[in-house]
C-alpha atoms as a PDB file:
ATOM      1  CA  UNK A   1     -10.733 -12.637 -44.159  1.00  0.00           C
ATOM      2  CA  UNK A   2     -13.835 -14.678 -43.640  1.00  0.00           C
ATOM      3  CA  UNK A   3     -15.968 -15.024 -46.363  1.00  0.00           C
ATOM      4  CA  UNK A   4     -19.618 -13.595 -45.342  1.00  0.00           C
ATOM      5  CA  UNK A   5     -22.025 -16.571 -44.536  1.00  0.00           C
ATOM      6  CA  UNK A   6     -19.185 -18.824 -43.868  1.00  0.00           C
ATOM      7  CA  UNK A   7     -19.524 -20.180 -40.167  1.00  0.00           C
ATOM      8  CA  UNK A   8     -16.468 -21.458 -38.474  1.00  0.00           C
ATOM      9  CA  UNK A   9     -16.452 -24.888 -37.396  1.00  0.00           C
ATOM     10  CA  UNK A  10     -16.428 -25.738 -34.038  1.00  0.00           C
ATOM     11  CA  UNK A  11     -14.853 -28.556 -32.325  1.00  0.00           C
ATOM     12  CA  UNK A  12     -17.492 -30.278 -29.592  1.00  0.00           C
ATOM     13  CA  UNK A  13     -14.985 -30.995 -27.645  1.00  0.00           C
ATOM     14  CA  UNK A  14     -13.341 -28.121 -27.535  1.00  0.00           C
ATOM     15  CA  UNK A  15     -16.398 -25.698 -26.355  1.00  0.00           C
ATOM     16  CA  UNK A  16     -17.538 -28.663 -24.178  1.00  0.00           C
ATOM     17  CA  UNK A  17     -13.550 -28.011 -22.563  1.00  0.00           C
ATOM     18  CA  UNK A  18     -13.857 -23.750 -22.406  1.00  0.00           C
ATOM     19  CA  UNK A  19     -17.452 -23.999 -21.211  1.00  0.00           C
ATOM     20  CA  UNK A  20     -15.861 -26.739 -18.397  1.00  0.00           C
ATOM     21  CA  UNK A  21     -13.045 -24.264 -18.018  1.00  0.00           C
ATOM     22  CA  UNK A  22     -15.505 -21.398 -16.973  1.00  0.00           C
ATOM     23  CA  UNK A  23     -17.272 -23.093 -14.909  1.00  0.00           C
ATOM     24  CA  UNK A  24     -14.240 -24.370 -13.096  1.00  0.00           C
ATOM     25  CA  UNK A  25     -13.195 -20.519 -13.064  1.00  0.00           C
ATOM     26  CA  UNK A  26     -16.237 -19.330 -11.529  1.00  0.00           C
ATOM     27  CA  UNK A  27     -15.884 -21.809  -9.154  1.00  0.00           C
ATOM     28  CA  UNK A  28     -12.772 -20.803  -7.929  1.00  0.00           C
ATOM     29  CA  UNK A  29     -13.250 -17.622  -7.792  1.00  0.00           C
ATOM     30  CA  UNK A  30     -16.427 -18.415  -5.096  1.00  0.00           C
ATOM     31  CA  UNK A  31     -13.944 -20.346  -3.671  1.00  0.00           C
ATOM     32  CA  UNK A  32     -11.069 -17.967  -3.431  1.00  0.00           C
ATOM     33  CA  UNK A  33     -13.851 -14.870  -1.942  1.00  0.00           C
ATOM     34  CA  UNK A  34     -15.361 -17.371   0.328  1.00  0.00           C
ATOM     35  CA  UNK A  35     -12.237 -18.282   1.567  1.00  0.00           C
ATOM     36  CA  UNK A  36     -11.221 -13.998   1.667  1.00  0.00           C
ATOM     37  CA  UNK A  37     -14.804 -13.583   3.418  1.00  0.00           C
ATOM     38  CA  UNK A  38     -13.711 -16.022   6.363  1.00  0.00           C
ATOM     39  CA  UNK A  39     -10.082 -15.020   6.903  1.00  0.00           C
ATOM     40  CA  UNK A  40     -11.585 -11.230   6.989  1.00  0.00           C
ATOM     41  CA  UNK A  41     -14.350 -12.803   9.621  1.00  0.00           C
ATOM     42  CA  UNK A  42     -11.443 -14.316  11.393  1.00  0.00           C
ATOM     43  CA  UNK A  43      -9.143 -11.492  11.688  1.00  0.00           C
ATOM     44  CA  UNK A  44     -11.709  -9.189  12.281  1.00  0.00           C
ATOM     45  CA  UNK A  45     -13.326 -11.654  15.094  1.00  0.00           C
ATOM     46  CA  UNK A  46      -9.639 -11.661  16.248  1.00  0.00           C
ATOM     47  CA  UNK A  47      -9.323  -7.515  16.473  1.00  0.00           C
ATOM     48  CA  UNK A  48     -12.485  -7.249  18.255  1.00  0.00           C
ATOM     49  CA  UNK A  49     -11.193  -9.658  21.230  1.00  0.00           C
ATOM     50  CA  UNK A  50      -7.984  -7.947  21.523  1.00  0.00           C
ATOM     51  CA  UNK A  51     -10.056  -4.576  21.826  1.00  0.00           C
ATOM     52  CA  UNK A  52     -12.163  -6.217  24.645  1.00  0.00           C
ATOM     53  CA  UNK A  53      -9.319  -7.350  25.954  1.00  0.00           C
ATOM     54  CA  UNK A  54      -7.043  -4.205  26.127  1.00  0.00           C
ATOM     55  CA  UNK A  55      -9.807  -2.489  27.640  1.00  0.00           C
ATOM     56  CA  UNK A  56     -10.922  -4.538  30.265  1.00  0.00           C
ATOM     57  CA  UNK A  57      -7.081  -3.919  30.987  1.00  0.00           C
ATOM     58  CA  UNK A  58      -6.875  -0.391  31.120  1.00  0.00           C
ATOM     59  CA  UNK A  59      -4.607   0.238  34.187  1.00  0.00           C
ATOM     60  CA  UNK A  60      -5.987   3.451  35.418  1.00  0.00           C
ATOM     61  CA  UNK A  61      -9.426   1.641  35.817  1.00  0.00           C
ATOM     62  CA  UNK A  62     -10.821   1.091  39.624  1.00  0.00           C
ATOM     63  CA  UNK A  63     -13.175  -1.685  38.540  1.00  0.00           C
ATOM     64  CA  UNK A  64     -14.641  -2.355  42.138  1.00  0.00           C
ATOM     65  CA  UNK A  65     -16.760   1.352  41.018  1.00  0.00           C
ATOM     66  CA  UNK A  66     -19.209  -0.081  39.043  1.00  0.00           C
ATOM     67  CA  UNK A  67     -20.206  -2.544  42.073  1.00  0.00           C
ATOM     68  CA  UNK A  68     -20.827  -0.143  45.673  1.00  0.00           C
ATOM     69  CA  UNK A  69     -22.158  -2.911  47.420  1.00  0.00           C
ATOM     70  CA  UNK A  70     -19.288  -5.149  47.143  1.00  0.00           C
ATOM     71  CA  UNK A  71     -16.757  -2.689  48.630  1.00  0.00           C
ATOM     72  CA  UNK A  72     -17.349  -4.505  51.860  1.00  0.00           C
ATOM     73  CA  UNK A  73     -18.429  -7.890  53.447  1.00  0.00           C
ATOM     74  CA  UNK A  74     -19.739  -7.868  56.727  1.00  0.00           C
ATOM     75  CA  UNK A  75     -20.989 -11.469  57.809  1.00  0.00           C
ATOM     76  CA  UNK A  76     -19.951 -13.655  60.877  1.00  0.00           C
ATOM     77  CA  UNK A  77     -18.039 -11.171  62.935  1.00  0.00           C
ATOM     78  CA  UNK A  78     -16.324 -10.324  59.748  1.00  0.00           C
ATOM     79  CA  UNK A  79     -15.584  -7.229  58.043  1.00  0.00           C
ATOM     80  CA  UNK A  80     -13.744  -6.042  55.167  1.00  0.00           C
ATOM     81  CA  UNK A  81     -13.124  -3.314  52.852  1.00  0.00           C
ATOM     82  CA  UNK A  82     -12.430  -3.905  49.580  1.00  0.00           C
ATOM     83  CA  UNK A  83     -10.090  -2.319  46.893  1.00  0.00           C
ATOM     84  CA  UNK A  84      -8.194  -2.344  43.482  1.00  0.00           C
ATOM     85  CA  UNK A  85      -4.702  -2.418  42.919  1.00  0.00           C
ATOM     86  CA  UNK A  86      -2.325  -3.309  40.055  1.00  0.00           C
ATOM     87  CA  UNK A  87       1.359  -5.470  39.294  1.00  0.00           C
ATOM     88  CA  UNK A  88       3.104  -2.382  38.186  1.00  0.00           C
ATOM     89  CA  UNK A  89       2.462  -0.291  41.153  1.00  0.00           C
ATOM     90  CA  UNK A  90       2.790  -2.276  44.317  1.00  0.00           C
ATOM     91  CA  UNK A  91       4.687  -1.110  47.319  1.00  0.00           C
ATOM     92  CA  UNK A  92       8.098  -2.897  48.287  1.00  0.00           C
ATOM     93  CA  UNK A  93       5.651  -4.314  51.781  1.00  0.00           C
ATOM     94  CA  UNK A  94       2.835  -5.399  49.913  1.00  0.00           C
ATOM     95  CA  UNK A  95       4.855  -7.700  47.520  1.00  0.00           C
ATOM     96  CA  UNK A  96       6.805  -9.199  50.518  1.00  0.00           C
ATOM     97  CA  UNK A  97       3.353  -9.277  52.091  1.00  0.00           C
ATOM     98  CA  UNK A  98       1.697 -11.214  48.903  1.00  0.00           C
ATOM     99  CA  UNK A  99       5.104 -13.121  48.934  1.00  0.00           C
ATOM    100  CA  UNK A 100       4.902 -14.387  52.545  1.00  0.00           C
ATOM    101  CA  UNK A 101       1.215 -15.223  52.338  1.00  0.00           C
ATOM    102  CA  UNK A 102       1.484 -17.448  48.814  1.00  0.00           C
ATOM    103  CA  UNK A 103       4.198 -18.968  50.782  1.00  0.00           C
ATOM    104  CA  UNK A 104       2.173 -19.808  53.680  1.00  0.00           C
ATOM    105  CA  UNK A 105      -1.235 -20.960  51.586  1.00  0.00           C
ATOM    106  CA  UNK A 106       0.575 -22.644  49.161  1.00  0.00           C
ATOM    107  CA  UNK A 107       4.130 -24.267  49.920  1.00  0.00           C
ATOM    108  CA  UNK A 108       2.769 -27.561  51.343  1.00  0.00           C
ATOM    109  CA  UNK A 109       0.316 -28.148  48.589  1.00  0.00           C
ATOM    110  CA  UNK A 110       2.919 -27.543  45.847  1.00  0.00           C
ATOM    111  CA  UNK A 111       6.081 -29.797  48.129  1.00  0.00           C
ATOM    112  CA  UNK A 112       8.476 -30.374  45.635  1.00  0.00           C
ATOM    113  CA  UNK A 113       7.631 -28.149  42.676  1.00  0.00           C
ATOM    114  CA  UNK A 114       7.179 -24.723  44.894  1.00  0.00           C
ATOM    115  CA  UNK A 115      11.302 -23.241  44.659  1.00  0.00           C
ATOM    116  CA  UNK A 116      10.313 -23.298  40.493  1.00  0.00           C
ATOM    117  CA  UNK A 117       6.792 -22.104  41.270  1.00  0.00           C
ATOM    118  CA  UNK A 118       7.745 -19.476  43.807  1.00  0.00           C
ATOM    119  CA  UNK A 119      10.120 -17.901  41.512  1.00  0.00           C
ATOM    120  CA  UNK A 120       7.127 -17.934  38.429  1.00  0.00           C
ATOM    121  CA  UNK A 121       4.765 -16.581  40.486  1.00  0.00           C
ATOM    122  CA  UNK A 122       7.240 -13.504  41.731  1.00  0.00           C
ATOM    123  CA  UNK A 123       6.842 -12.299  38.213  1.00  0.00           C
ATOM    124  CA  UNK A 124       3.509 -12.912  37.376  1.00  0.00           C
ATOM    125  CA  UNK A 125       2.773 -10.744  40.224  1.00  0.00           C
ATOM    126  CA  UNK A 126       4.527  -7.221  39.511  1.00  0.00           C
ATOM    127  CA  UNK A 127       3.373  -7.230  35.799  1.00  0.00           C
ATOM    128  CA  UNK A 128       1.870  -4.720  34.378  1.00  0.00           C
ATOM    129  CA  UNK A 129      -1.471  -7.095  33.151  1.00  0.00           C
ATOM    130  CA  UNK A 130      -1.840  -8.066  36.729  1.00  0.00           C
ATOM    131  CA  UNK A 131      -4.891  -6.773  38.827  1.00  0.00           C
ATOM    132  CA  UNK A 132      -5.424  -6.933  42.215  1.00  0.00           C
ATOM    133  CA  UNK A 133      -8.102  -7.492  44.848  1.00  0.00           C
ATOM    134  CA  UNK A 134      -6.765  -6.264  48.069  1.00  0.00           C
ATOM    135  CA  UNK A 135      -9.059  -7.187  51.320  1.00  0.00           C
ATOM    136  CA  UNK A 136      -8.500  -5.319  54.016  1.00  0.00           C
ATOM    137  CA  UNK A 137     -10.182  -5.830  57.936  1.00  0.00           C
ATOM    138  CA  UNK A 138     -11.422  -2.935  59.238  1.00  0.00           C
ATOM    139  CA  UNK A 139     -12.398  -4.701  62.624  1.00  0.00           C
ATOM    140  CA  UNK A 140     -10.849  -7.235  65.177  1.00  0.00           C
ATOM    141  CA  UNK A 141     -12.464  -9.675  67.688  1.00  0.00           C
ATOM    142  CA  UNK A 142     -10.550  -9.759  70.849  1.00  0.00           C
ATOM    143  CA  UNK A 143      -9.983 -13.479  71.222  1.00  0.00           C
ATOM    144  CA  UNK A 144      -8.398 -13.333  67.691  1.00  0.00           C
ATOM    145  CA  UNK A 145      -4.984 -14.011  67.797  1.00  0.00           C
ATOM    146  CA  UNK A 146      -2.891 -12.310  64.666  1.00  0.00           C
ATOM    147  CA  UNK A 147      -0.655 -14.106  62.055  1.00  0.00           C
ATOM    148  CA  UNK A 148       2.979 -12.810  62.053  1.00  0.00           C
ATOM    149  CA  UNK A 149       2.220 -11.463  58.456  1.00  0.00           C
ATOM    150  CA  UNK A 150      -0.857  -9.639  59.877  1.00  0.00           C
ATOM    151  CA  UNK A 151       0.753  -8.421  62.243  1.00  0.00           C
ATOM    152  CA  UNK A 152       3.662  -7.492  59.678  1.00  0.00           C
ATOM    153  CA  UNK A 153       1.042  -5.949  57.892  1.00  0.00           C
ATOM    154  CA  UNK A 154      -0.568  -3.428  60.232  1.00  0.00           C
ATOM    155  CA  UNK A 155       2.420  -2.115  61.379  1.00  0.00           C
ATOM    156  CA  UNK A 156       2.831  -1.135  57.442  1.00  0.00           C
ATOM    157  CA  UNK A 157      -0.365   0.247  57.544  1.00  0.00           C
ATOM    158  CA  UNK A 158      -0.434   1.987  60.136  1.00  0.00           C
ATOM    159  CA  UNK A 159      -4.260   1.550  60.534  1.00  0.00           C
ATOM    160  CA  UNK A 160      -4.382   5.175  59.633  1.00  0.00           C
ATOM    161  CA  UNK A 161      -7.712   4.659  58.419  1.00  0.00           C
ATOM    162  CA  UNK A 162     -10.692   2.196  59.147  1.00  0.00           C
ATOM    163  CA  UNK A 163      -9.354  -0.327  56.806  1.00  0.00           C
ATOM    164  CA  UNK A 164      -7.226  -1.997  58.432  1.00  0.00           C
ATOM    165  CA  UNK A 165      -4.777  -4.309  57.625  1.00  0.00           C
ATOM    166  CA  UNK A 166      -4.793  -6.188  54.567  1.00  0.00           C
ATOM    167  CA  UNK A 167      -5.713 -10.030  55.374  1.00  0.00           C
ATOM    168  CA  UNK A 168      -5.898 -11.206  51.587  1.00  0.00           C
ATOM    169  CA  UNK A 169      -5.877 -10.461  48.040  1.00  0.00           C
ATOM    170  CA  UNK A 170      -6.831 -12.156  44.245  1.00  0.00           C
ATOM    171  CA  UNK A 171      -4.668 -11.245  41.801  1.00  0.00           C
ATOM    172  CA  UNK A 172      -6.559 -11.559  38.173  1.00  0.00           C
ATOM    173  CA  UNK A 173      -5.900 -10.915  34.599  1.00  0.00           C
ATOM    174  CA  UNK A 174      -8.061 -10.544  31.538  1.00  0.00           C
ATOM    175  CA  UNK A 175      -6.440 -12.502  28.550  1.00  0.00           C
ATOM    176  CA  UNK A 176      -7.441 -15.116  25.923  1.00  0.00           C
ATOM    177  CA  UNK A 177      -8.488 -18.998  25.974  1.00  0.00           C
ATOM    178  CA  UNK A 178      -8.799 -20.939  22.692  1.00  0.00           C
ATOM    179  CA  UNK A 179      -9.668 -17.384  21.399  1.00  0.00           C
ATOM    180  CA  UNK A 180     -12.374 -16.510  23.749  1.00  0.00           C
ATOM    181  CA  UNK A 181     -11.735 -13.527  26.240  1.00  0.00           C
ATOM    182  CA  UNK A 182     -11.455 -14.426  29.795  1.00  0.00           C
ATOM    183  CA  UNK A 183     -11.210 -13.604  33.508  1.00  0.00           C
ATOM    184  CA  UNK A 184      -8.466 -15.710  34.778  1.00  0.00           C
ATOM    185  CA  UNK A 185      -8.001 -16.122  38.518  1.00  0.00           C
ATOM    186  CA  UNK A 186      -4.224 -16.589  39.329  1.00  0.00           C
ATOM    187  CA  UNK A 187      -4.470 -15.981  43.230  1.00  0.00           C
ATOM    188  CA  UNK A 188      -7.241 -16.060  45.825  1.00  0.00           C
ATOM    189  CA  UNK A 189      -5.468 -16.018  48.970  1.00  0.00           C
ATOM    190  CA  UNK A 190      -6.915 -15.024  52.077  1.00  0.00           C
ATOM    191  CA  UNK A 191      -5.862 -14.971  56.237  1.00  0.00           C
ATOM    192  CA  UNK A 192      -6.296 -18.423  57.934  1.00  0.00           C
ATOM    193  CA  UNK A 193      -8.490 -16.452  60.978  1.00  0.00           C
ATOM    194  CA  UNK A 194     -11.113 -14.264  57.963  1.00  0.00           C
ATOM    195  CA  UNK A 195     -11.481 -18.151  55.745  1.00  0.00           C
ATOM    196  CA  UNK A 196     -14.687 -20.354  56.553  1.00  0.00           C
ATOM    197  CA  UNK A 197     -16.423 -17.129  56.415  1.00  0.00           C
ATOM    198  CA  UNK A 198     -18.212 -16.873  52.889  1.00  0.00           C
ATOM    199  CA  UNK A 199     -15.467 -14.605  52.197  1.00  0.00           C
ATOM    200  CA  UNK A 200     -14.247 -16.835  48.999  1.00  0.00           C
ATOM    201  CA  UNK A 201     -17.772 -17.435  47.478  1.00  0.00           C
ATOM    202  CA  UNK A 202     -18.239 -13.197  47.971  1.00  0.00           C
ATOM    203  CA  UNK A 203     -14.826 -12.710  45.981  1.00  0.00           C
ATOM    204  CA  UNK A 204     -15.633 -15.225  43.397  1.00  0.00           C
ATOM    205  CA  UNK A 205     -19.273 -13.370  42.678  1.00  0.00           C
ATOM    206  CA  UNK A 206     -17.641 -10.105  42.187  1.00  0.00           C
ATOM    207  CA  UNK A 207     -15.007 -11.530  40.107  1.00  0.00           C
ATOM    208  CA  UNK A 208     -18.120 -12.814  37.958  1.00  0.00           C
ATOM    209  CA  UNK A 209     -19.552  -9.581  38.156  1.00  0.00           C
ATOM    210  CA  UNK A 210     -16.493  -8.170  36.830  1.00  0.00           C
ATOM    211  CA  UNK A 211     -15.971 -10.831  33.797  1.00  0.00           C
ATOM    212  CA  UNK A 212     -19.631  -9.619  32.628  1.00  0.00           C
ATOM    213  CA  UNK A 213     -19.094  -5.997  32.761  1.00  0.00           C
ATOM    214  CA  UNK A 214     -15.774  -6.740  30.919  1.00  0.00           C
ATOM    215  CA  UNK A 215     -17.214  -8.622  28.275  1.00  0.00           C
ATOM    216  CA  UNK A 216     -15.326 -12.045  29.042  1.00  0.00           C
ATOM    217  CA  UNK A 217     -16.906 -15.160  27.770  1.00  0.00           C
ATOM    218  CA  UNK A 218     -15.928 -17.244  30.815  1.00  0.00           C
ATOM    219  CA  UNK A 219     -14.072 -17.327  34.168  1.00  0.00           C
ATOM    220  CA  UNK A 220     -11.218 -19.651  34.132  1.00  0.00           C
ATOM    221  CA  UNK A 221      -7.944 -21.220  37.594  1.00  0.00           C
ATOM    222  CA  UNK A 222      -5.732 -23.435  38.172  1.00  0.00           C
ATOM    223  CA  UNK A 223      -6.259 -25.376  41.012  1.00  0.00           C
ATOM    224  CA  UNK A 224      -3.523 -27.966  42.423  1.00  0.00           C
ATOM    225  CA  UNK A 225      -5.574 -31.374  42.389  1.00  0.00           C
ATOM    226  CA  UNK A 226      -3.849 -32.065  46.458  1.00  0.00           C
ATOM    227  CA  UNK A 227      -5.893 -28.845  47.743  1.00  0.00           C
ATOM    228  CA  UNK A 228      -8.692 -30.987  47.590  1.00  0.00           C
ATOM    229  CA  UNK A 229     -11.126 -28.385  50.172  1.00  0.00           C
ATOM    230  CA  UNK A 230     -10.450 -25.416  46.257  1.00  0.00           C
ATOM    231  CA  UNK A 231     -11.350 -28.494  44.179  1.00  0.00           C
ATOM    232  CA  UNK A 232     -14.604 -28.913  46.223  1.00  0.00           C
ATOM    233  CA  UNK A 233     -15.413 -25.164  46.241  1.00  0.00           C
ATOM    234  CA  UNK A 234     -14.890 -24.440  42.677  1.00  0.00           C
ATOM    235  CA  UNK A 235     -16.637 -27.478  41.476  1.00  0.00           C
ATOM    236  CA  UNK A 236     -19.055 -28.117  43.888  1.00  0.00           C
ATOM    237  CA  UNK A 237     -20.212 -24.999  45.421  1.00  0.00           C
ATOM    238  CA  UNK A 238     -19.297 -22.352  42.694  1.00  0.00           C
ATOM    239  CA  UNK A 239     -20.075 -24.786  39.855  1.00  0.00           C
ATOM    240  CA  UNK A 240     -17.015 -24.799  37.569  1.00  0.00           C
ATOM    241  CA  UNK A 241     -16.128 -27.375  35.451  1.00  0.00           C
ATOM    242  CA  UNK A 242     -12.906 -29.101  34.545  1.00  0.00           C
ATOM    243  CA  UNK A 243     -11.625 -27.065  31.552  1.00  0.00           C
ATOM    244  CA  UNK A 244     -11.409 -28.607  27.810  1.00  0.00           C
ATOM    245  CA  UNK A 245      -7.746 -26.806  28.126  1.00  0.00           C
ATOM    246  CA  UNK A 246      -6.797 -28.689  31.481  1.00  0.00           C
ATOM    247  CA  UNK A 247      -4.084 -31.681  30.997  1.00  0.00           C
ATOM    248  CA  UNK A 248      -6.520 -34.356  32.049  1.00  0.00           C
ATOM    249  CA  UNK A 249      -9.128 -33.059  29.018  1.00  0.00           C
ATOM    250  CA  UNK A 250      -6.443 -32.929  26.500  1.00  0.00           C
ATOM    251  CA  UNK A 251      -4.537 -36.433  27.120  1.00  0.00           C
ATOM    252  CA  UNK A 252      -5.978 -38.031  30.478  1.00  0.00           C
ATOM    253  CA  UNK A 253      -2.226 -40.063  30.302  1.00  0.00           C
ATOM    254  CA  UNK A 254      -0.434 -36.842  30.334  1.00  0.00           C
ATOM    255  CA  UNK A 255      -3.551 -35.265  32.633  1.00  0.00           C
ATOM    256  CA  UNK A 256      -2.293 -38.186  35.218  1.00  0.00           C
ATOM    257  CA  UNK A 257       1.297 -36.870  35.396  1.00  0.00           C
ATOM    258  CA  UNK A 258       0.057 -33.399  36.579  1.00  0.00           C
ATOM    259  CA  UNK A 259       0.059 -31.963  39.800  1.00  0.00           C
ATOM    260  CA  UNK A 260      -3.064 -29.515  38.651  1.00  0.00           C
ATOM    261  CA  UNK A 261      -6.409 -28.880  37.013  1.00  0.00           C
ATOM    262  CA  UNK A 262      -7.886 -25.970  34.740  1.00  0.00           C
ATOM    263  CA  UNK A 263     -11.129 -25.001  36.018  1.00  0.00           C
ATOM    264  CA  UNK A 264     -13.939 -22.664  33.943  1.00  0.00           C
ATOM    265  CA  UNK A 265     -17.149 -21.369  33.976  1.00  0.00           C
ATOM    266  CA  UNK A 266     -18.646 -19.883  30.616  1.00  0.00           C
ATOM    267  CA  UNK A 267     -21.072 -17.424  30.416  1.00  0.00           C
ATOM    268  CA  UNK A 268     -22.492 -18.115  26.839  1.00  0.00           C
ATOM    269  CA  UNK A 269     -22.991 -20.740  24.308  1.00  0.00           C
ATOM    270  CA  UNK A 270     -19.910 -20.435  22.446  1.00  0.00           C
ATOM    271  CA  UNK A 271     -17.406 -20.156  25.535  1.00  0.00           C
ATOM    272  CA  UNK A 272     -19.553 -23.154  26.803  1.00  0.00           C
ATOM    273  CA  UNK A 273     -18.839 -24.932  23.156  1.00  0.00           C
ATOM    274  CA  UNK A 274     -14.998 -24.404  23.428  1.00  0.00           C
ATOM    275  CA  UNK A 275     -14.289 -24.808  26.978  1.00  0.00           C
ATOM    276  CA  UNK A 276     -16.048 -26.961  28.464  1.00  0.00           C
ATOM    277  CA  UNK A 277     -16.503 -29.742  25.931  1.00  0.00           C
ATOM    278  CA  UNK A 278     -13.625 -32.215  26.538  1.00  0.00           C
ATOM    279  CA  UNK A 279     -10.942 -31.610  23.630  1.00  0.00           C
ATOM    280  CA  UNK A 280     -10.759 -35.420  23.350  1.00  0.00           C
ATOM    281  CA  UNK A 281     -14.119 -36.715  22.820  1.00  0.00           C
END
């Protein structure tokens, strides 16, 4: 028992050592909830773009609805009808058609590399996360001679209505880039006799208009650096920009050994930040 009036005595270094201690535990525990404060920021940041993402990519969605006007093109003897499709629910035709036509548009340009590339982009374009673009002509000029896969395609048709045969398609998805939420153009192929028609730039602006109803922070391809007329249209034209995720931004040694380029275009600051900034500067 202490006697009364007696004080303890207290070693300076000691409460110099607990009063260092409590500071040091204060500390970490800043630390330690500014640390729980980002990873809940993070995953939470993280939940929200898989939301935006999974609904963009509802599959019962006909997302040419919210746009009227661009269910057809009509410009230089040309007209069109557009509508959606999706991976999971093409016809046995329409993938041989979208088959034959990738193989027409693209075979040269690839040379080598297109047996391996043919077989990837067979199943990229039945899944379920694949939507579709189809363009169908709903009117002829006389003096236009018809591809065989045209031709292929209206007997499948049938013209039973004033659509017409289908004469291209895009196939899109909606998925994520150096976690921003994107628009990502896999395919934009169209007829030899409806290109040189505006008919490209017209897809692309819907596809835009699409990405901003969606949500997506930017519009991102692949282009294949030989099909030098794309590489002019996206860049020039359309205004995209070689991607900070394209080989050639990431290592420019390992950019030279590759037959392609990533292309974007961002629609805000932070897509802008991410993807367009070269990842090695």
């Amino acid at each position: 028992m202490r006697p009364r009036g007696f004080k303890l005595y207290e070693c300076p270094s000691k409460k110099i050592a607990m009063e260092a201690m409590g500071l040091l535990n204060t500390g970490n525990n800043s630390i330690n909830r500014e640390k729980k404060t980002k990873r809940k920021a993070i995953l939470e940041k993280k939940k929200a773009i898989e939301g935006i993402i999974k609904a963009a990519s509802s599959s019962d969605k006909d997302r040419l609805a919210s746009f009227p006007p661009f269910r057809h093109y009509n410009r230089d003897g040309l007209s069109v009808y557009l509508e959606s499709g999706h991976g999971d629910k093409l016809s046995s035709p329409l993938k041989q058609y979208i088959q034959n036509l990738l193989k027409a548009n693209m075979e040269d340009l690839y040379g080598s590399e297109w047996p391996a590339e043919e077989k990837v982009k067979r199943r990229e374009m039945v899944a379920p996360e694949a939507c579709y673009i189809f363009v169908h002509e709903a009117s002829y000029a006389n003096n236009v001679q018809m591809s065989p896969m045209v031709e292929r395609e209206r007997i499948f048709t049938n013209c039973v209505d004033d659509r017409g045969p289908i004469v291209g398609f895009v196939h899109y998805r909606f998925t994520i880039e150096e976690e921003i939420p994107v628009l990502y153009v896999y395919e934009l192929q169209l007829e030899p006799h409806v290109q040189g028609k505006g008919l490209g730039k017209f897809l692309m602006q819907l596809l835009e208009l699409i990405a901003r109803k969606n949500h997506m922070g930017a519009m991102v391809l692949t282009v294949q650096k030989a099909n030098l007329l794309a590489m002019n249209f996206y860049m020039s034209k359309l205004r995209y920009a070689i991607s900070s995720t394209s080989p050639s931004r990431v290592d420019p040694l390992i950019g030279l050994k590759k037959s392609y380029e990533i292309l974007c275009k961002a629609f805000n600051n932070e897509a802008k930040a991410i993807l367009e900034v070269p990842a090695f500067t």
